[in-house]
Protein backbone atom coordinates (compact mmCIF):
# COMPACT_ATOMS: atom_id res chain seq x y z
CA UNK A 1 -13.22 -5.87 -34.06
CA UNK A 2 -9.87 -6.82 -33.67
CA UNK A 3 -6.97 -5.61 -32.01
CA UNK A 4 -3.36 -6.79 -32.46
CA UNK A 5 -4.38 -9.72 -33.85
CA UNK A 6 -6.71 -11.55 -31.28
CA UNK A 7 -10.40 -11.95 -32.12
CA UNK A 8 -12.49 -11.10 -29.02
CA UNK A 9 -15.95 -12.31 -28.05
CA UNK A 10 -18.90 -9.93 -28.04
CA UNK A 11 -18.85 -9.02 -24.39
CA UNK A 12 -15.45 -7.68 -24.68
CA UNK A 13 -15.78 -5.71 -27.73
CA UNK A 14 -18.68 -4.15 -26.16
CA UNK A 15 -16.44 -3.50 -23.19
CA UNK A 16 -13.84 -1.70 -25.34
CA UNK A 17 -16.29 0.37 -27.22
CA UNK A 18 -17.84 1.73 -23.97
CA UNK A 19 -14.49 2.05 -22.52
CA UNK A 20 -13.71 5.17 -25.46
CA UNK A 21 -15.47 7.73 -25.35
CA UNK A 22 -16.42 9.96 -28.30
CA UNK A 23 -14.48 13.74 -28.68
CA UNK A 24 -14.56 16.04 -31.82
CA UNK A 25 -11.77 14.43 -32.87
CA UNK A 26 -12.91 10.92 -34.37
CA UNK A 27 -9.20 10.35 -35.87
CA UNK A 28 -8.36 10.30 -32.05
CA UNK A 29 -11.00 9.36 -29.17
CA UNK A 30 -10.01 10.20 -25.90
CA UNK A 31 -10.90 7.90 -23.63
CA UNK A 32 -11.51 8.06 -19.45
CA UNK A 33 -8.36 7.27 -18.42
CA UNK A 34 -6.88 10.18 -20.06
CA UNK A 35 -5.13 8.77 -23.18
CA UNK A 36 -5.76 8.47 -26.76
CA UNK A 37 -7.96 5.08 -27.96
CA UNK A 38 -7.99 1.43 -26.59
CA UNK A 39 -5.38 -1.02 -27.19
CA UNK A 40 -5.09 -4.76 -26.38
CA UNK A 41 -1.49 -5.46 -25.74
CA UNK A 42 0.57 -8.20 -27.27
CA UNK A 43 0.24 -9.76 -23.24
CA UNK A 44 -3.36 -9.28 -23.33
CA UNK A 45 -3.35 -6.22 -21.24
CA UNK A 46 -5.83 -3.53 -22.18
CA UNK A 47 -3.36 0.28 -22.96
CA UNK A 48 -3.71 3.76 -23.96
CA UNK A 49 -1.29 6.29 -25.20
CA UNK A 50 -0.26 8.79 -22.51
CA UNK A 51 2.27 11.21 -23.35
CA UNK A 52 3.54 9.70 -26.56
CA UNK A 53 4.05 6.31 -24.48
CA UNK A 54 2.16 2.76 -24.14
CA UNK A 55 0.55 2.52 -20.66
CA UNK A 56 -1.30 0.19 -19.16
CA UNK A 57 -4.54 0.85 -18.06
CA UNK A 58 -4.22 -1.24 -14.76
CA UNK A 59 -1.23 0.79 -13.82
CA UNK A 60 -3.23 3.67 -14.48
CA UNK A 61 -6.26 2.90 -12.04
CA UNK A 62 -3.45 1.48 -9.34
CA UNK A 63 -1.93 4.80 -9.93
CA UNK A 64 -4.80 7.09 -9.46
CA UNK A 65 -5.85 5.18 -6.47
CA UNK A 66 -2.67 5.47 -4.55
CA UNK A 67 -2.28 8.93 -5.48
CA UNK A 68 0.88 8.77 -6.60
CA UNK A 69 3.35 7.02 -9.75
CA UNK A 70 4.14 3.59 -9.56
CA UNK A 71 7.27 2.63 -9.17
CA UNK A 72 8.99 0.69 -11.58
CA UNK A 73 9.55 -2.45 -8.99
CA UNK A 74 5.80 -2.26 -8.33
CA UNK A 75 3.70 -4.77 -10.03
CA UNK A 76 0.17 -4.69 -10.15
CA UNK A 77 -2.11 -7.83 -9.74
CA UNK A 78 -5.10 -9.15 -11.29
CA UNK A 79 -6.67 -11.09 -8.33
CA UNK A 80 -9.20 -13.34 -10.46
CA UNK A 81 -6.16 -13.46 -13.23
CA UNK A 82 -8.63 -11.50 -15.86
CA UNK A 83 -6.26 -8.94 -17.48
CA UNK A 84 -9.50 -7.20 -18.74
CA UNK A 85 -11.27 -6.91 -15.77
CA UNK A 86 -9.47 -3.64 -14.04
CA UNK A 87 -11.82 -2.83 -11.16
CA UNK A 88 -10.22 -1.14 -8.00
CA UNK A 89 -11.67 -4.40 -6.20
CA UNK A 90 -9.42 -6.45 -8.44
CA UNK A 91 -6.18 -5.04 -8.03
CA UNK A 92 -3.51 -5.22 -5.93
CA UNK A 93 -0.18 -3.59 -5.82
CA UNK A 94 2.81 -5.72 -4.74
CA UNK A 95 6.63 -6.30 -5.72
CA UNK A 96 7.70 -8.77 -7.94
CA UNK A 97 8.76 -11.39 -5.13
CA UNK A 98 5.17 -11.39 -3.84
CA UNK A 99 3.47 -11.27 -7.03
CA UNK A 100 5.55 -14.27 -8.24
CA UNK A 101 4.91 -15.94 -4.95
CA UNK A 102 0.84 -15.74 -5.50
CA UNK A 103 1.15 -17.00 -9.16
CA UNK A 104 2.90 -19.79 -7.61
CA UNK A 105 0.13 -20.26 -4.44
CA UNK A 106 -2.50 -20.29 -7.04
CA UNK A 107 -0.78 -22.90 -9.83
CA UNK A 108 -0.49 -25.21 -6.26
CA UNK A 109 -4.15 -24.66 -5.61
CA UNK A 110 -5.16 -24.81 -8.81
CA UNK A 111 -3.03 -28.84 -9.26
CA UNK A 112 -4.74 -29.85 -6.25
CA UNK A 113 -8.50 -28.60 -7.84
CA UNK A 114 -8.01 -30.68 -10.58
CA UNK A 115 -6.43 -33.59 -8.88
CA UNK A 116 -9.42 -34.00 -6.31
């Protein structure tokens, strides 16, 4: 399987095929997050089609969790940096300022890790 161009390893195809789930329509499987099919964005973020747009599912489950849209400021977080892994556990909702300034925290832990 191959999406977009990137090869992925067994685990995650198996991932995306139990992520769709089967409908009538085969031409266009409808998955749980309320779109149509599985996509692997050009970032490496996993997307549906909602509404004729591209969305991705981590803003989805954010969304849904909140209650409420996202704004467009708000960014959501991968906290173990897996763009595939969207558990509720793993995500976390912050502006741009704050997201930037944990990718920066963790590139400073990660030098001294590998300096040690």
């Amino acid at each position: 399987m191959c999406f977009l161009g990137f090869k992925h390893a067994e685990e995650t195809k198996k991932k995306i095929r139990c992520a769709v789930t089967k409908t009538k329509n085969r031409r266009k499987p409808y998955n749980k997050y309320g779109g149509i099919g599985l996509h692997i964005a050009t970032r490496g973020y996993l997307t549906t089609m909602k509404n004729g747009k591209h969305k991705a599912i981590h803003r989805l489950i954010a969304e849904k969790a909140i209650n409420r849209e996202l704004k467009k400021e708000e960014l959501v977080h991968h906290i173990n940096m897996k763009k595939l892994d969207n558990r509720n556990c793993n995500l976390l909702i912050c502006d741009g300022q704050y997201h930037q300034l944990l990718h920066q925290k963790m590139a400073e832990a990660w030098v001294r890790l590998v300096n040690i």
